[in-house]
C-alpha atoms as a PDB file:
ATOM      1  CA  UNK A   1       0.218 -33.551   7.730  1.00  0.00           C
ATOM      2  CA  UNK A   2      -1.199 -35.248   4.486  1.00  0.00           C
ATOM      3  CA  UNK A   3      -4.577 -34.368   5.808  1.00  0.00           C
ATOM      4  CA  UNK A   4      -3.826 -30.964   5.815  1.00  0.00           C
ATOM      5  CA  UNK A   5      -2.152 -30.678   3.073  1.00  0.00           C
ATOM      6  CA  UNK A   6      -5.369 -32.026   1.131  1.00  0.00           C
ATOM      7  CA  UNK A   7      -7.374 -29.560   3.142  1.00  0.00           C
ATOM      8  CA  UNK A   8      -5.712 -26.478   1.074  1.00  0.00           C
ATOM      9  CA  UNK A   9      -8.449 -26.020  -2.214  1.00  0.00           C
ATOM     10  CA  UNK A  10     -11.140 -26.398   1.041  1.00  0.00           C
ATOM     11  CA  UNK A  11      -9.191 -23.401   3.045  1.00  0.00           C
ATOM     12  CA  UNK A  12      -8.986 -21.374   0.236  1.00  0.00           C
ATOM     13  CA  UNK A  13     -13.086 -21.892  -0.825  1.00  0.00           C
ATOM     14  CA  UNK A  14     -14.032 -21.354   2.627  1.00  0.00           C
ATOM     15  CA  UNK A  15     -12.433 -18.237   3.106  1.00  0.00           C
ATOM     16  CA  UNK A  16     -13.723 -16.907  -0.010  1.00  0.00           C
ATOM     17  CA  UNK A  17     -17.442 -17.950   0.603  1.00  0.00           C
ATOM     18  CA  UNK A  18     -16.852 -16.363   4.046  1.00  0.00           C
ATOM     19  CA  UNK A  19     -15.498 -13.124   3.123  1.00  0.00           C
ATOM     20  CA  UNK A  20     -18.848 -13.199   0.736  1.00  0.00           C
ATOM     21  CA  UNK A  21     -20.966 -13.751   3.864  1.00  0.00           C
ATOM     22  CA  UNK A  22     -19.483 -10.594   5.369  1.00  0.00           C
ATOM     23  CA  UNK A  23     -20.569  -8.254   2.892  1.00  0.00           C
ATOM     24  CA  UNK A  24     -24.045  -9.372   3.193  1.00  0.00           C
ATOM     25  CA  UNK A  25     -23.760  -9.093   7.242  1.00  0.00           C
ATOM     26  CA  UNK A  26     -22.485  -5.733   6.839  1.00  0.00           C
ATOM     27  CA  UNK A  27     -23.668  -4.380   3.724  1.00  0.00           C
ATOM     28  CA  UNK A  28     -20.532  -2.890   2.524  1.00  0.00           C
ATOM     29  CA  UNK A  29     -17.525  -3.837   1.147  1.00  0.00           C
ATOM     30  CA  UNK A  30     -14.408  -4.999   3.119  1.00  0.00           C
ATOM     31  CA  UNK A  31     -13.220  -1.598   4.483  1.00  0.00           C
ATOM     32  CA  UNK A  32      -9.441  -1.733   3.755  1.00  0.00           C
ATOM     33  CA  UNK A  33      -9.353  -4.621   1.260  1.00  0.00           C
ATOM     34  CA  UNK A  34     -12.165  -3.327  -0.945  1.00  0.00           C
ATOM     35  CA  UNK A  35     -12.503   1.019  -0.183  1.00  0.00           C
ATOM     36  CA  UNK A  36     -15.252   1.675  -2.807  1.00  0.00           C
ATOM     37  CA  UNK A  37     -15.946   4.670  -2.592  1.00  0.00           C
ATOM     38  CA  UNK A  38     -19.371   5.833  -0.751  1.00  0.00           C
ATOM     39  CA  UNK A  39     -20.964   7.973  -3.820  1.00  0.00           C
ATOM     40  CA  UNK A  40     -20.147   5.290  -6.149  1.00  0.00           C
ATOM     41  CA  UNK A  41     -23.541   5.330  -8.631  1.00  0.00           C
ATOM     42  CA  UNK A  42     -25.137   1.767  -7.191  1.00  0.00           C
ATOM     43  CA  UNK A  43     -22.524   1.152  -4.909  1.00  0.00           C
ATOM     44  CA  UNK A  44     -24.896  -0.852  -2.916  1.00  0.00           C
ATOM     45  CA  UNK A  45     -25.865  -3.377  -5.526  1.00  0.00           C
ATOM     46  CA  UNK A  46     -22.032  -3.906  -6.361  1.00  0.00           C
ATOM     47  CA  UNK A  47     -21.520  -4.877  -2.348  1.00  0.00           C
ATOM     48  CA  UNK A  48     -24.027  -7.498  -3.323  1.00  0.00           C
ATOM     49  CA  UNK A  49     -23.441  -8.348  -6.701  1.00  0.00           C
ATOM     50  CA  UNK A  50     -19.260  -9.129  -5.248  1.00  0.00           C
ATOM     51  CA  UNK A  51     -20.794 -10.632  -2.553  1.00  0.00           C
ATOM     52  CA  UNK A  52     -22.757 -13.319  -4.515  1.00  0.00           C
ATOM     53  CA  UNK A  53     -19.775 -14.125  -6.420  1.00  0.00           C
ATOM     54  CA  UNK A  54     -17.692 -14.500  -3.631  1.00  0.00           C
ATOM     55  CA  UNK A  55     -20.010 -16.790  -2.051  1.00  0.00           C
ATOM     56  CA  UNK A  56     -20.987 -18.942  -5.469  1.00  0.00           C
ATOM     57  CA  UNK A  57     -17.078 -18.822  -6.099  1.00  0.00           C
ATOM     58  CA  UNK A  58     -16.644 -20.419  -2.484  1.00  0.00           C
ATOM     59  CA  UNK A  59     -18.991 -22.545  -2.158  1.00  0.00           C
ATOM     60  CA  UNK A  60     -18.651 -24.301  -5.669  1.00  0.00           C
ATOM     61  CA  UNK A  61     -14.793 -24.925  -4.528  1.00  0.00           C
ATOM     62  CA  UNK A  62     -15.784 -26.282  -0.940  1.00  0.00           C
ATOM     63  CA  UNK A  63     -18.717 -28.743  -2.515  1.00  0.00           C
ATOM     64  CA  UNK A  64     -16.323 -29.261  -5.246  1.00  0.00           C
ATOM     65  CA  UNK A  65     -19.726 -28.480  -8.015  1.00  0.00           C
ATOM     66  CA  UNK A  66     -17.965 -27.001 -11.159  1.00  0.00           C
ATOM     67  CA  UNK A  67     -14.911 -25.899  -8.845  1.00  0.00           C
ATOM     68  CA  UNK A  68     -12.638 -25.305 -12.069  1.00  0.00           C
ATOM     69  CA  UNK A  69     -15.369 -22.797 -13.595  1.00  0.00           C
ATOM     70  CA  UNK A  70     -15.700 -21.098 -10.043  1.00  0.00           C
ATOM     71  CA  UNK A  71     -11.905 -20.087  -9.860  1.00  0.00           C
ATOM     72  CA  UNK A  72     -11.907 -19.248 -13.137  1.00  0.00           C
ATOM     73  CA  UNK A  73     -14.444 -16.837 -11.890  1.00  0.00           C
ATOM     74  CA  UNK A  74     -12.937 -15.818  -8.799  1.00  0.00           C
ATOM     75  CA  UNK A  75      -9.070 -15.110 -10.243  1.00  0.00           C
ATOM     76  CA  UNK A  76     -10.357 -12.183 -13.140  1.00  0.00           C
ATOM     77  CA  UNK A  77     -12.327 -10.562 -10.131  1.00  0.00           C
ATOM     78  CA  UNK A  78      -9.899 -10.266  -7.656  1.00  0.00           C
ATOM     79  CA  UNK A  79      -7.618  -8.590 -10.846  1.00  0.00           C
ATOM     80  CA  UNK A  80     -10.062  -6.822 -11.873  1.00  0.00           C
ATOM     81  CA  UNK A  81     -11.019  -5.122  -8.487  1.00  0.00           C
ATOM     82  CA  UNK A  82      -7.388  -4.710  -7.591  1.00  0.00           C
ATOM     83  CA  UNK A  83      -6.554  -2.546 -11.236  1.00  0.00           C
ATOM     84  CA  UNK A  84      -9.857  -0.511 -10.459  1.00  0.00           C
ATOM     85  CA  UNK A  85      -9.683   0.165  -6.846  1.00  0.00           C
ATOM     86  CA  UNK A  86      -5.919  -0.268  -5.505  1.00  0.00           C
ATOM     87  CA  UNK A  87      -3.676   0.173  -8.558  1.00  0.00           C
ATOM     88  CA  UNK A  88      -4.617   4.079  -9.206  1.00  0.00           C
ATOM     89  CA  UNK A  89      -3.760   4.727  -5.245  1.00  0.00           C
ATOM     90  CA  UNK A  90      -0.681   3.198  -5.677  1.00  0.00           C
ATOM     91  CA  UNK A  91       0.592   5.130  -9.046  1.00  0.00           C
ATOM     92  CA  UNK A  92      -0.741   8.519  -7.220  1.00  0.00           C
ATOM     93  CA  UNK A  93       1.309   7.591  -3.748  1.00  0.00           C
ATOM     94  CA  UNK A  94       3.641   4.141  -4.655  1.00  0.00           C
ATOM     95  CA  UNK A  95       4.996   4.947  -1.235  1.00  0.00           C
ATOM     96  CA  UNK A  96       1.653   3.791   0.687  1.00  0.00           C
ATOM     97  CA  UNK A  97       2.707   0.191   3.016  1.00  0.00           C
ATOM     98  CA  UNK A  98      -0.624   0.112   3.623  1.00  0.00           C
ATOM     99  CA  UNK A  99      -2.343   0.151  -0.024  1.00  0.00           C
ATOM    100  CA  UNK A 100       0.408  -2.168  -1.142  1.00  0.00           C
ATOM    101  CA  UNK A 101      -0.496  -4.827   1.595  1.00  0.00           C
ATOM    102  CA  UNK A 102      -4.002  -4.737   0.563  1.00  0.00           C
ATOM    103  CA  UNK A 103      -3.192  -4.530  -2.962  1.00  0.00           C
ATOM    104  CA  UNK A 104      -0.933  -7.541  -2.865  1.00  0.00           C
ATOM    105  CA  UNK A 105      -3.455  -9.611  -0.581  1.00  0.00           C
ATOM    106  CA  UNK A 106      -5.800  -9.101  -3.783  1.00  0.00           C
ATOM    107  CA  UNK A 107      -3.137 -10.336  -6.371  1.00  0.00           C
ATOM    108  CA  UNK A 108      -3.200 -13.355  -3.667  1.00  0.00           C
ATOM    109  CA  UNK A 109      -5.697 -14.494  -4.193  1.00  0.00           C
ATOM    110  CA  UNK A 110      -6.347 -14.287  -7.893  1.00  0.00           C
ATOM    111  CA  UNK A 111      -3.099 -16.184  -7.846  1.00  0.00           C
ATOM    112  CA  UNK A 112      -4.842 -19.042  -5.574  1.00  0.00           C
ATOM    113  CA  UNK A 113      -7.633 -18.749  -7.612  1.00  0.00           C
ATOM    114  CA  UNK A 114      -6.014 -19.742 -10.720  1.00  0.00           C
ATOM    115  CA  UNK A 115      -3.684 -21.862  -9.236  1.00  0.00           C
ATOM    116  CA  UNK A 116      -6.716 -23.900  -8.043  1.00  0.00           C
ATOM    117  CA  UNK A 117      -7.506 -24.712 -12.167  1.00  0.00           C
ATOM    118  CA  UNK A 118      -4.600 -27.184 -12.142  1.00  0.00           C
ATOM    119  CA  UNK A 119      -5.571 -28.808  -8.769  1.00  0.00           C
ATOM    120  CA  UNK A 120      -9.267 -29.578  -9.920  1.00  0.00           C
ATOM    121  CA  UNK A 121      -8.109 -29.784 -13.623  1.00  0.00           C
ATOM    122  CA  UNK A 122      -9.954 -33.190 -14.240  1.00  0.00           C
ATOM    123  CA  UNK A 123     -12.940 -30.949 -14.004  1.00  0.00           C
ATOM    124  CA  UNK A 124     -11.697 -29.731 -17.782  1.00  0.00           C
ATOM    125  CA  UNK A 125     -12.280 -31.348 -20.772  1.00  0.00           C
ATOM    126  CA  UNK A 126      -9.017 -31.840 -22.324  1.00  0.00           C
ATOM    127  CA  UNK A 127      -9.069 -28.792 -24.905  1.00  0.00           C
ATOM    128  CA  UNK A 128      -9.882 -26.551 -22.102  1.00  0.00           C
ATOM    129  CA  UNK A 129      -6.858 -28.033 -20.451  1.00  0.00           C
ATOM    130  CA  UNK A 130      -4.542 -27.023 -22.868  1.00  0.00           C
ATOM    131  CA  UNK A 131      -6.263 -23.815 -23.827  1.00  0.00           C
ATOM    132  CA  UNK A 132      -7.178 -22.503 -20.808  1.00  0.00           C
ATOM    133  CA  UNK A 133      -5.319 -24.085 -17.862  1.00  0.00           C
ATOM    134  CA  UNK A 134      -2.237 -24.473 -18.622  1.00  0.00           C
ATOM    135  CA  UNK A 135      -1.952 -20.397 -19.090  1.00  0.00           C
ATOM    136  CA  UNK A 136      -4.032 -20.169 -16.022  1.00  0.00           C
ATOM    137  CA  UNK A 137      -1.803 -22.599 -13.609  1.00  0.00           C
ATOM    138  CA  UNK A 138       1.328 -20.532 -15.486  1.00  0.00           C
ATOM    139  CA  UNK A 139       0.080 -17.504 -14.239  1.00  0.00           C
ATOM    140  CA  UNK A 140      -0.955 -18.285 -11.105  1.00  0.00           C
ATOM    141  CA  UNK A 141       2.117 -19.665  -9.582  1.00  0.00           C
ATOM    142  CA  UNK A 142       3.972 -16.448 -11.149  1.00  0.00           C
ATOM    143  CA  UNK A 143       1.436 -13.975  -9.304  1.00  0.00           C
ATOM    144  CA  UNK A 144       0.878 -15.928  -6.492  1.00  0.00           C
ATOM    145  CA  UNK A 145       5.021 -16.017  -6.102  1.00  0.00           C
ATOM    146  CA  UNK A 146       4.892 -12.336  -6.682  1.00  0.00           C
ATOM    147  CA  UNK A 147       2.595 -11.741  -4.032  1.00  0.00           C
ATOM    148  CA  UNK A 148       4.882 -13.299  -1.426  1.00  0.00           C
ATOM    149  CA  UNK A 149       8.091 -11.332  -2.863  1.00  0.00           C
ATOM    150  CA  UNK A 150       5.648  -8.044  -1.861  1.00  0.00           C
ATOM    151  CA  UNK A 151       5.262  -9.255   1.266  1.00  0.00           C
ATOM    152  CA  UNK A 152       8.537 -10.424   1.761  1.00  0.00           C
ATOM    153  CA  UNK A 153       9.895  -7.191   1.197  1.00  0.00           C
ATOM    154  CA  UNK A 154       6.979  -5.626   2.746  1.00  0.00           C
ATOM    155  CA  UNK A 155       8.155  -7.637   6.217  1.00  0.00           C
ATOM    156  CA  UNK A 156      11.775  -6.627   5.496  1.00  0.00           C
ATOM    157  CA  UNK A 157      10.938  -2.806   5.008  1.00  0.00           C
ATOM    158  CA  UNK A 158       8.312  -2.045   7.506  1.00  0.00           C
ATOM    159  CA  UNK A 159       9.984  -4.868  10.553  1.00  0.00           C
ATOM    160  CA  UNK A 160       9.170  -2.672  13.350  1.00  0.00           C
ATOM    161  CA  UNK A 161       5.471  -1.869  12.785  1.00  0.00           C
ATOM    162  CA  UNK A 162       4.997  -5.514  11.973  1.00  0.00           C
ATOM    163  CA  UNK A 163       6.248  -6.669  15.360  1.00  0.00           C
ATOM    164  CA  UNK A 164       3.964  -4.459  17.432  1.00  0.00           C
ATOM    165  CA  UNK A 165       1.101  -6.753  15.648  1.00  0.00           C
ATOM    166  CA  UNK A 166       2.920 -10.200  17.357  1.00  0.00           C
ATOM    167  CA  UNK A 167       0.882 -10.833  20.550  1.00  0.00           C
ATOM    168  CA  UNK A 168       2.804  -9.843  23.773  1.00  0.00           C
ATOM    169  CA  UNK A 169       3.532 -13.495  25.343  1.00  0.00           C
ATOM    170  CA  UNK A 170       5.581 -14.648  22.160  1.00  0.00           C
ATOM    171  CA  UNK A 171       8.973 -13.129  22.484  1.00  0.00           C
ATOM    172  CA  UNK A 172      11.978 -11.395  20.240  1.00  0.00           C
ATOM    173  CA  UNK A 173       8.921  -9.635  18.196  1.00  0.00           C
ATOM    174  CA  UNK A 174      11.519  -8.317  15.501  1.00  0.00           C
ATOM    175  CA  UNK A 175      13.332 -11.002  15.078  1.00  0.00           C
ATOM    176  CA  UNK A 176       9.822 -13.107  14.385  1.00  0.00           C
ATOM    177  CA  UNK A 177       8.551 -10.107  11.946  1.00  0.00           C
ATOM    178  CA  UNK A 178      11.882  -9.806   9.807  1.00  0.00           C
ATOM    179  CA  UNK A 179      11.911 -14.021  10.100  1.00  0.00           C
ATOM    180  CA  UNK A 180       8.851 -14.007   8.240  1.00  0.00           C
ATOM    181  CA  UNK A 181       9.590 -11.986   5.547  1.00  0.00           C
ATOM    182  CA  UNK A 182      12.646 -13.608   5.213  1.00  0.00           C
ATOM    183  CA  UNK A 183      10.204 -16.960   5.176  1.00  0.00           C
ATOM    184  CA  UNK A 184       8.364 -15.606   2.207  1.00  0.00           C
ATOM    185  CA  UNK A 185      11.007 -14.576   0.157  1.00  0.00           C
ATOM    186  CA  UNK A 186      12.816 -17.370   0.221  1.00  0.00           C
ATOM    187  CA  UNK A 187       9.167 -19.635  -0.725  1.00  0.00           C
ATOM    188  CA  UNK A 188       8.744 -17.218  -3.810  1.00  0.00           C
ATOM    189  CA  UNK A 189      12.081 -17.676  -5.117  1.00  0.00           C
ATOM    190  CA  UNK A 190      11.536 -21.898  -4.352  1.00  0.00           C
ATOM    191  CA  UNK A 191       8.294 -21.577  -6.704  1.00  0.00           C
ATOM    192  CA  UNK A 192      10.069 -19.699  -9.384  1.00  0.00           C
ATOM    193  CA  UNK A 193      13.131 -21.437  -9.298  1.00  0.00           C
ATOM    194  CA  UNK A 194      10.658 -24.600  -8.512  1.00  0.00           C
ATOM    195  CA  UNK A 195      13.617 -26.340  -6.251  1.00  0.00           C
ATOM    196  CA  UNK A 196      11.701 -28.075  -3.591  1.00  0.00           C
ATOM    197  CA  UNK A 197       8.676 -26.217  -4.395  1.00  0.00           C
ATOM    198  CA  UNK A 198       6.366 -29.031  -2.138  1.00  0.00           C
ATOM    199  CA  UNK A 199       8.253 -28.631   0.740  1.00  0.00           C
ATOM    200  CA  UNK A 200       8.287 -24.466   0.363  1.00  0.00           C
ATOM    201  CA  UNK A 201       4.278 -24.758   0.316  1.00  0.00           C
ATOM    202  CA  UNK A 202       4.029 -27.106   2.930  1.00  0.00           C
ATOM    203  CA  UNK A 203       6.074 -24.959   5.195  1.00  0.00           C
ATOM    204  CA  UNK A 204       4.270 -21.741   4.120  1.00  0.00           C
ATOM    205  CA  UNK A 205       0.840 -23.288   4.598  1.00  0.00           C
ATOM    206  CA  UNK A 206       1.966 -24.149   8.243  1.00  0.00           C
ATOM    207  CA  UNK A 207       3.420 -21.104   8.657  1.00  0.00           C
ATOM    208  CA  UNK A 208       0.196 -19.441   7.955  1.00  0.00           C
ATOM    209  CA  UNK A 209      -1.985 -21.822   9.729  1.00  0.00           C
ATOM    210  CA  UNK A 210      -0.062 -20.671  12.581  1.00  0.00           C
ATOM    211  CA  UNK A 211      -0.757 -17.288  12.166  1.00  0.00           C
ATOM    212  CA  UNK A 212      -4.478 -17.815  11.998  1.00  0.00           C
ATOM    213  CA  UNK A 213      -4.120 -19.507  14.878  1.00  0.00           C
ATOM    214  CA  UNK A 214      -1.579 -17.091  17.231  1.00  0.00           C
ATOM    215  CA  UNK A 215      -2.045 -14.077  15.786  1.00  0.00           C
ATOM    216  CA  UNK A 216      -5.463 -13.427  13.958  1.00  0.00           C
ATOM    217  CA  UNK A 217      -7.862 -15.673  16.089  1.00  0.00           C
ATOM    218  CA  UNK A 218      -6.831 -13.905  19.530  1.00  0.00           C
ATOM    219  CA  UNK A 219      -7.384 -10.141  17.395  1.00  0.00           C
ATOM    220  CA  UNK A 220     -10.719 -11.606  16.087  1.00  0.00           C
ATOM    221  CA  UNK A 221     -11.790 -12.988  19.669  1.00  0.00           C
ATOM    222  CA  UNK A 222     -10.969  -9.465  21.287  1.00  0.00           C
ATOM    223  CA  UNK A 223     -12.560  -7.414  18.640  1.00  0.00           C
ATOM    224  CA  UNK A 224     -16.131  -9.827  17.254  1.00  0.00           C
ATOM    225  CA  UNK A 225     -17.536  -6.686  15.886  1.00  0.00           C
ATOM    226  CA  UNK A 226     -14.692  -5.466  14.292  1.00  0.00           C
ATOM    227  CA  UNK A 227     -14.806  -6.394  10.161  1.00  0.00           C
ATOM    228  CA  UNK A 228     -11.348  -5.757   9.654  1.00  0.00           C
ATOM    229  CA  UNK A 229     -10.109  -8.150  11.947  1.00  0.00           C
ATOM    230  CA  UNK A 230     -12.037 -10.863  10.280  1.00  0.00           C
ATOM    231  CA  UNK A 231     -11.430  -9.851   6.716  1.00  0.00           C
ATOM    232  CA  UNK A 232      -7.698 -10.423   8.068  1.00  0.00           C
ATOM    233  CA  UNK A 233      -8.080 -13.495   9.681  1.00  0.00           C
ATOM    234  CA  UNK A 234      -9.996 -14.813   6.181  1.00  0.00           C
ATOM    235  CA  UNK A 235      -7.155 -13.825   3.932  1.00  0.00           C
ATOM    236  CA  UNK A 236      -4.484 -15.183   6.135  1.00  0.00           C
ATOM    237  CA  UNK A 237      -6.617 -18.645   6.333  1.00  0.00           C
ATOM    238  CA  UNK A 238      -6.743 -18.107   2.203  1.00  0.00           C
ATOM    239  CA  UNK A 239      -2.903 -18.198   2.112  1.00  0.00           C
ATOM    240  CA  UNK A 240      -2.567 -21.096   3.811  1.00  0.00           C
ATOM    241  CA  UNK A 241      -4.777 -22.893   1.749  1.00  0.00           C
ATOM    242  CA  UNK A 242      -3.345 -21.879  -1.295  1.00  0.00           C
ATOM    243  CA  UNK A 243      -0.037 -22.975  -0.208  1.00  0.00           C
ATOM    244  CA  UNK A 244      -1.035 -26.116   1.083  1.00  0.00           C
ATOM    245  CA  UNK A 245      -3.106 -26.425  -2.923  1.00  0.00           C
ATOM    246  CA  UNK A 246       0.437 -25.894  -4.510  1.00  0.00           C
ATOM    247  CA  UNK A 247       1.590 -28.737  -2.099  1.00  0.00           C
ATOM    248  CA  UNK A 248      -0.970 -30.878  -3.044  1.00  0.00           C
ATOM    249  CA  UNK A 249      -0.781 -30.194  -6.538  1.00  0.00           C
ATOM    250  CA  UNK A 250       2.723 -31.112  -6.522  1.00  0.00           C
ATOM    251  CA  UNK A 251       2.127 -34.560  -4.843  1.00  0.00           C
ATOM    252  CA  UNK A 252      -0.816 -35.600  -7.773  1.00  0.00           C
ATOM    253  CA  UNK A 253       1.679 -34.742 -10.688  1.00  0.00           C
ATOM    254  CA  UNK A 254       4.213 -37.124  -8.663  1.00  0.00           C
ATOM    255  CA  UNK A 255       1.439 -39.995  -8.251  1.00  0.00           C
ATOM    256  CA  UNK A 256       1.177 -39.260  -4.396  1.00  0.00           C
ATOM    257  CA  UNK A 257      -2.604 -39.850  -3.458  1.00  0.00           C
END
């Protein structure tokens, strides 16, 4: 379990790198994730210019080069794209499950992102540490546990569409959708409350690994061509790894190596 646990900050960059990869296999943006619009003035160059980013960004936190300076990079992005793409749909229809998942899945991972300036903090000099990410690991955990109140409500309000997603063999498909709202938010009020925080993102991270695994694998198998089902799969393996980053924070600042 230690091992992945530790695996979390390498989750997370390998996601990111990979949802950069996509847009340069497909040329466009994510679809649902990322709906720029089609006669957006050099729309083209912005699937690339996000794509490099994305892929710099992951990379730098897999190899662990400058992995600090590449969240820091990654975490104003995702916030940035999510007030200029998703947070006008939502004002005009608040009401929208859909733009709210995709919407929260962005706050997500700009939570991770910053979240990931504490775990690789020795890569700071210590004036950036206090300046910089000490607001940044503040913030993070608070978005990041925002995030899963969204979806935890999100599972709560929406139960019955979410268990025609479970795959057919696993049974009680309600009871499994409403259990894992219930599962996230009951983690986001451990993290704000932080009362056992480390076992919360343990348990989240294997809850999520598990969903890669049961759910989004078998939809990505059945559907190879289908960029949706990937982009899904990527942000679900994302979670995971920034729950088990939390976890693993939380066992350096207790001397745990």
């Amino acid at each position: 379990m230690y091992k992945l646990i530790k695996s979390g900050p390498y989750l997370y960059g390998s996601s990111i790198f990979l949802l950069g990869v996509e847009q340069f296999i497909t040329g466009n943006f994510p679809v649902a994730l990322l709906p720029v619009p089609s006669d957006t003035p050099g729309r083209l160059i912005l699937v690339y210019v996000v794509g490099a980013i994305l892929v710099i960004g992951g990379l730098g936190i897999i190899i662990q080069k400058k992995p600090t300076w590449a969240s820091i990079l990654l975490g104003p992005l995702f916030i940035l794209l999510d007030l200029v793409i998703h947070l006008p749909k939502l004002i005009a229809n608040p009401y929208n499950g859909g733009e709210w998942t995709v919407f929260t899945e962005l706050l997500a991972l700009a939570g991770g992102a910053f979240l990931l300036v504490e775990h690789f903090s020795a890569d700071f000099s210590a004036i950036y540490v206090s300046r910089i990410s000490n607001s940044l690991i503040r913030s993070g955990l608070l978005v990041y546990s925002l995030s899963l109140l969204i979806f935890g409500i999100q599972h709560i309000l929406y139960g019955q569409y979410v268990a025609t997603l479970i795959p057919s063999w696993i049974p009680l498909h309600v009871f499994w959708a409403y259990f894992v709202g219930i599962a996230f938010l009951a983690t986001a009020i451990s993290f704000l409350s932080k009362k056992l925080a480390q076992l919360a993102a343990t348990l989240l991270g294997v809850l999520f690994t598990l969903l890669v695994i049961v759910l989004h694998i078998p939809r990505v198998v059945t559907h190879l061509h289908t960029e949706t089902e990937w982009t899904s799969l990527l942000i679900a393996l994302a979670m995971g790894g920034i729950s088990f980053t939390l976890a693993a924070s939380s066992m350096i600042r207790r001397g745990v190596q």
